[in-house]
N, C-alpha and C. Protein backbone atom coordinates (compact mmCIF):
# COMPACT_ATOMS: atom_id res chain seq x y z
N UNK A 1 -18.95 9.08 -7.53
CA UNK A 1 -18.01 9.55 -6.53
C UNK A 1 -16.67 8.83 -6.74
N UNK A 2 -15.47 9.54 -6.43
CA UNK A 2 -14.29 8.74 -7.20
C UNK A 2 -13.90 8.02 -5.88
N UNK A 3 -12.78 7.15 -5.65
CA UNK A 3 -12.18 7.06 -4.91
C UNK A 3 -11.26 7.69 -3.87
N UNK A 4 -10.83 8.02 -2.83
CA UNK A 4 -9.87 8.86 -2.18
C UNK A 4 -8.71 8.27 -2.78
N UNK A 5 -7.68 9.65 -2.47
CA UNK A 5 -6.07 8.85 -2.96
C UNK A 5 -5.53 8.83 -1.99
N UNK A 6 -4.50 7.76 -2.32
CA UNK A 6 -4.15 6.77 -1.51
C UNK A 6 -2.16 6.93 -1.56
N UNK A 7 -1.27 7.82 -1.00
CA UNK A 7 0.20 8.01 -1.49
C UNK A 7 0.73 6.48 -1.36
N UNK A 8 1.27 6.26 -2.39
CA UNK A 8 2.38 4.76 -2.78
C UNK A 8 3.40 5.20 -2.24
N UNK A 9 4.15 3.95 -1.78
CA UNK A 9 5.20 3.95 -0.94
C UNK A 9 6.12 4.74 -1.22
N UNK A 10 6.41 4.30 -2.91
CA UNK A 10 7.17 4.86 -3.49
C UNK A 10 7.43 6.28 -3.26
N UNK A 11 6.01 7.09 -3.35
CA UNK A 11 6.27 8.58 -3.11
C UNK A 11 6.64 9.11 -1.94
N UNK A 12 6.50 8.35 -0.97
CA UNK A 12 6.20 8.83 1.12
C UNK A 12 8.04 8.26 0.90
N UNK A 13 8.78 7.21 -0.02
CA UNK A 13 9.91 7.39 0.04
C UNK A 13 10.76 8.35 -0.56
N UNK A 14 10.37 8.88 -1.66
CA UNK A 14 11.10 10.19 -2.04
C UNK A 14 10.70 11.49 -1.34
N UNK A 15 9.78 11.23 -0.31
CA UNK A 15 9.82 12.14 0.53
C UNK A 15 11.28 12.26 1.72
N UNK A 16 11.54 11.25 2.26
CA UNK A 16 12.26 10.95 2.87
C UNK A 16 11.75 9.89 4.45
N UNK A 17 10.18 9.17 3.75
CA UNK A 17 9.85 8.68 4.92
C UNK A 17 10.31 7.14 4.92
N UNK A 18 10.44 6.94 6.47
CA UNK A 18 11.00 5.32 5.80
C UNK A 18 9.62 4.75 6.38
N UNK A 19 9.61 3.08 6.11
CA UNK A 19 8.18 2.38 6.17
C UNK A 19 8.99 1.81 7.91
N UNK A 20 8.10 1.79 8.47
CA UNK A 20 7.86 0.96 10.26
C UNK A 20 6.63 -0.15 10.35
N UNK A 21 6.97 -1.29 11.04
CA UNK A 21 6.50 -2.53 11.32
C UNK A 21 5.03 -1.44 11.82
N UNK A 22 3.83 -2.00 11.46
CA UNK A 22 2.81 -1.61 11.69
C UNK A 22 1.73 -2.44 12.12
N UNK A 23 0.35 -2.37 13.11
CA UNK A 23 -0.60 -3.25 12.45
C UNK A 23 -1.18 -3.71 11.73
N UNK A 24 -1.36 -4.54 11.64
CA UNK A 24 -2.35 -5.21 9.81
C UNK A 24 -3.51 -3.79 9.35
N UNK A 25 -3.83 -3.53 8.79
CA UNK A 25 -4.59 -2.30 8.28
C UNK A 25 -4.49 -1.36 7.98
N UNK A 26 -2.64 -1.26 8.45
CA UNK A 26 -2.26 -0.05 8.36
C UNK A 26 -1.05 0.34 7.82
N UNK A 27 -0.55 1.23 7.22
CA UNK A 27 0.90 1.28 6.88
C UNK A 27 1.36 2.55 7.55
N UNK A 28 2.51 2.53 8.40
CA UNK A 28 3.27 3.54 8.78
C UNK A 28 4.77 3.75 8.30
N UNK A 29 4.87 4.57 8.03
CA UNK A 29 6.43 5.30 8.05
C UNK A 29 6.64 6.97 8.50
N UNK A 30 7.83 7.01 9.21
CA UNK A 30 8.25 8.28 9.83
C UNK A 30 9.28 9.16 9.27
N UNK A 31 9.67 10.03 9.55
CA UNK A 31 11.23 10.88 9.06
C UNK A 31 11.05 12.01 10.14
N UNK A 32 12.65 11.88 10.43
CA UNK A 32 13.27 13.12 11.33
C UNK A 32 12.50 14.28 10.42
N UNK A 33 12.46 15.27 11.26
CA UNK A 33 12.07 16.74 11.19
C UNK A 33 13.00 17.39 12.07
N UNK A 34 13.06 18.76 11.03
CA UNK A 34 13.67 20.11 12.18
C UNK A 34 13.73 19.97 13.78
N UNK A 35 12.89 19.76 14.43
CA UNK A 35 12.36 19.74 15.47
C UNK A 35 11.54 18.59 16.07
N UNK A 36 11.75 17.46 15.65
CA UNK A 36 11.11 16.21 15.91
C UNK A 36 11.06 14.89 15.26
N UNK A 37 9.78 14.10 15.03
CA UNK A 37 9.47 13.49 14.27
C UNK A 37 7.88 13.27 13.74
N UNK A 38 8.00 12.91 12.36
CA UNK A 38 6.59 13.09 11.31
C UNK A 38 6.57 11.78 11.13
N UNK A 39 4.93 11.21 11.35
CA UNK A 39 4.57 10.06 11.27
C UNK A 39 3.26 10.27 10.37
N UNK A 40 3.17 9.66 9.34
CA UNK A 40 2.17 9.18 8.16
C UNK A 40 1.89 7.42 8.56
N UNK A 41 0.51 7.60 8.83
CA UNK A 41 -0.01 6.45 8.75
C UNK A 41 -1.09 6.32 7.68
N UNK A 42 -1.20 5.42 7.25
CA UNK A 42 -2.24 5.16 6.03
C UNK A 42 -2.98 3.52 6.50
N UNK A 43 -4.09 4.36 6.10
CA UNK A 43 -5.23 2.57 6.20
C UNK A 43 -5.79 2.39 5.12
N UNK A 44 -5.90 0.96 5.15
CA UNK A 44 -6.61 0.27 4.22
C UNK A 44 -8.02 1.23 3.30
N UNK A 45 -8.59 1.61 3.76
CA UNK A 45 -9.83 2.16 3.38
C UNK A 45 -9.05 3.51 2.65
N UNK A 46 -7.92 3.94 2.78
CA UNK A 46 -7.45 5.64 2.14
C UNK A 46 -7.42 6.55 3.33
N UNK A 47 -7.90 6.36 4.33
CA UNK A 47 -7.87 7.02 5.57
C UNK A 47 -6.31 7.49 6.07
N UNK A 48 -6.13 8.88 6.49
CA UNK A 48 -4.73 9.22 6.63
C UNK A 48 -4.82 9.70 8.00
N UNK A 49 -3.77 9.56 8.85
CA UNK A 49 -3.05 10.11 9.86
C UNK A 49 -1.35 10.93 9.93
N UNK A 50 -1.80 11.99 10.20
CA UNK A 50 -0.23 12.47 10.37
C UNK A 50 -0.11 13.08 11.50
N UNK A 51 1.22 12.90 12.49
CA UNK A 51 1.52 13.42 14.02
C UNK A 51 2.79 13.74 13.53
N UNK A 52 2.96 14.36 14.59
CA UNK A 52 4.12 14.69 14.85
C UNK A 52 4.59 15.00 16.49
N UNK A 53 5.74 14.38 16.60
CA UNK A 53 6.65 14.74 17.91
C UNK A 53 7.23 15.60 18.06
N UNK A 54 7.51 16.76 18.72
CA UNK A 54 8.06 17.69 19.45
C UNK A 54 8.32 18.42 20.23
N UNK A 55 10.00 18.28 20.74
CA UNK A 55 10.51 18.13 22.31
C UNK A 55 9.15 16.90 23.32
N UNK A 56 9.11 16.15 22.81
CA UNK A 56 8.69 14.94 23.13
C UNK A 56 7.21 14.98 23.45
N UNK A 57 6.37 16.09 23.09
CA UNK A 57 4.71 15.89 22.47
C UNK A 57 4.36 14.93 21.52
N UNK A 58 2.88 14.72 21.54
CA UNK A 58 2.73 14.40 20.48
C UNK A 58 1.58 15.12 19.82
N UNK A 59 1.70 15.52 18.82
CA UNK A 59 0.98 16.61 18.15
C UNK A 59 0.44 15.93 17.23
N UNK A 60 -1.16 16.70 17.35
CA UNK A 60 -1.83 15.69 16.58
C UNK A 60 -1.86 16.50 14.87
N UNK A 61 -2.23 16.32 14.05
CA UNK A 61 -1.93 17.25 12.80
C UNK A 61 -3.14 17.06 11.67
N UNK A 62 -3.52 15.71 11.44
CA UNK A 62 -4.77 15.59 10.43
C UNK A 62 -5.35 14.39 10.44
N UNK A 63 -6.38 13.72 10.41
CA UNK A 63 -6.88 12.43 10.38
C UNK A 63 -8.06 12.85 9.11
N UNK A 64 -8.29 11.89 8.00
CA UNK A 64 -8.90 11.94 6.73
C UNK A 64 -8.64 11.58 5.48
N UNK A 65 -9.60 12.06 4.89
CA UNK A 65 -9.23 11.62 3.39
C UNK A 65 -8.73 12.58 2.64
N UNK A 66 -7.66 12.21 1.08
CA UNK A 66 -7.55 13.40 0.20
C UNK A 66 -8.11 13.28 -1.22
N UNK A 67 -8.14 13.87 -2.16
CA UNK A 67 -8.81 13.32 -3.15
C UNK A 67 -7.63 12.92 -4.12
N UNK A 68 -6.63 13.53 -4.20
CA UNK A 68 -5.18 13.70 -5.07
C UNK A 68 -3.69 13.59 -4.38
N UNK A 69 -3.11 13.49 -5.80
CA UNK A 69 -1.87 13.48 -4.98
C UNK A 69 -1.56 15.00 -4.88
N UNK A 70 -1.68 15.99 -5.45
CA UNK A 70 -2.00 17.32 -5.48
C UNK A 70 -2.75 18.40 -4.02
N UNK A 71 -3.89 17.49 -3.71
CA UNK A 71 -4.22 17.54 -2.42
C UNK A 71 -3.16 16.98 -1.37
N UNK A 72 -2.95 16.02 -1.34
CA UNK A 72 -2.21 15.52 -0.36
C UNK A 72 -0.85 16.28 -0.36
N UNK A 73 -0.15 16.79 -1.30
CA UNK A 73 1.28 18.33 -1.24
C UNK A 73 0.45 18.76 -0.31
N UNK A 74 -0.80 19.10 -0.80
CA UNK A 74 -1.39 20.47 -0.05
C UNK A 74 -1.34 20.35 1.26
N UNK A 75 -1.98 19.17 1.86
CA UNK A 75 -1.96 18.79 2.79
C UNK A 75 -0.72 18.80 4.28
N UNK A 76 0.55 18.57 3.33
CA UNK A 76 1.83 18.47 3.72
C UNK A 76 2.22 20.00 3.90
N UNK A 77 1.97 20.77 3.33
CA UNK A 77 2.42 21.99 3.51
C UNK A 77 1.74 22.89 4.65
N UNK A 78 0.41 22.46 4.58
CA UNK A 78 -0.31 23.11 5.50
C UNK A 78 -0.24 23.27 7.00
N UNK A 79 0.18 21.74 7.43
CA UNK A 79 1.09 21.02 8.42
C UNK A 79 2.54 21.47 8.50
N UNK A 80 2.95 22.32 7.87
CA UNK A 80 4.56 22.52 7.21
C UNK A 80 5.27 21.50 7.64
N UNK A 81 4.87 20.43 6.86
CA UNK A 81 5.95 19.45 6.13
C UNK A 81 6.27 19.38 4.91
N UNK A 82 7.59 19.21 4.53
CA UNK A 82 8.12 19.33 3.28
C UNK A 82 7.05 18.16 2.30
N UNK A 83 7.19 18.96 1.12
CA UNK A 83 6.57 17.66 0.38
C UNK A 83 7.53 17.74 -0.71
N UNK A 84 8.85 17.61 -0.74
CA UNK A 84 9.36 17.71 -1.89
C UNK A 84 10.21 16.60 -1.68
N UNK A 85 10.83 15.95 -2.77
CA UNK A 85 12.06 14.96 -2.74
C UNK A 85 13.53 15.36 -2.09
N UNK A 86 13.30 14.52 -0.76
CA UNK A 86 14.15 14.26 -0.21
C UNK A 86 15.62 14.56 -0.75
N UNK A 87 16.43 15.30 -0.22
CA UNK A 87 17.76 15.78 -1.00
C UNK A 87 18.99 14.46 -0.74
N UNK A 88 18.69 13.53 0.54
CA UNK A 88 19.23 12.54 0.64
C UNK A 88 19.74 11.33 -0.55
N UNK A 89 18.29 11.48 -1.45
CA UNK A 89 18.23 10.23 -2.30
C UNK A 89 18.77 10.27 -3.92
């Protein structure tokens, strides 16, 4: 059985997410959206969380594992969040 994948910072930053002070276990970073805000949390184990805020909900969106970084686009789109490099950078 392989491991789950796990997105490097590096990539959640050419997304356009920035990294936020988090608890120990966990890594978070957010980015404005159309209509809110998108929060990626990642844990230690590969375990993923993504929410999102809008008009001041909080929407819940996916909790799990992915196997790829290929999966995890998938993932982003499905949610319709961009998964492409940030036009900012």
């Amino acid at each position: 059985m392989s491991s789950p994948y796990q997105p490097s910072a590096e990539l959640l930053l050419t997304f356009g997410f920035a990294r936020y002070a988090s608890p120990p276990g966990q890594t978070r970073y957010s980015r404005a959206s159309d209509c809110g805000q998108e929060t990626l949390i990642v844990y230690e184990d590969a375990e993923l969380t993504l929410l999102e805020v809008v008009q001041g909900q909080l929407l819940y969106s996916f909790q799990g594992r992915v196997a790829s970084e290929a999966e995890f686009r998938v993932l982003l789109r499905q949610v319709n969040w961009s998964a492409e490099i940030s036009p900012t950078l």
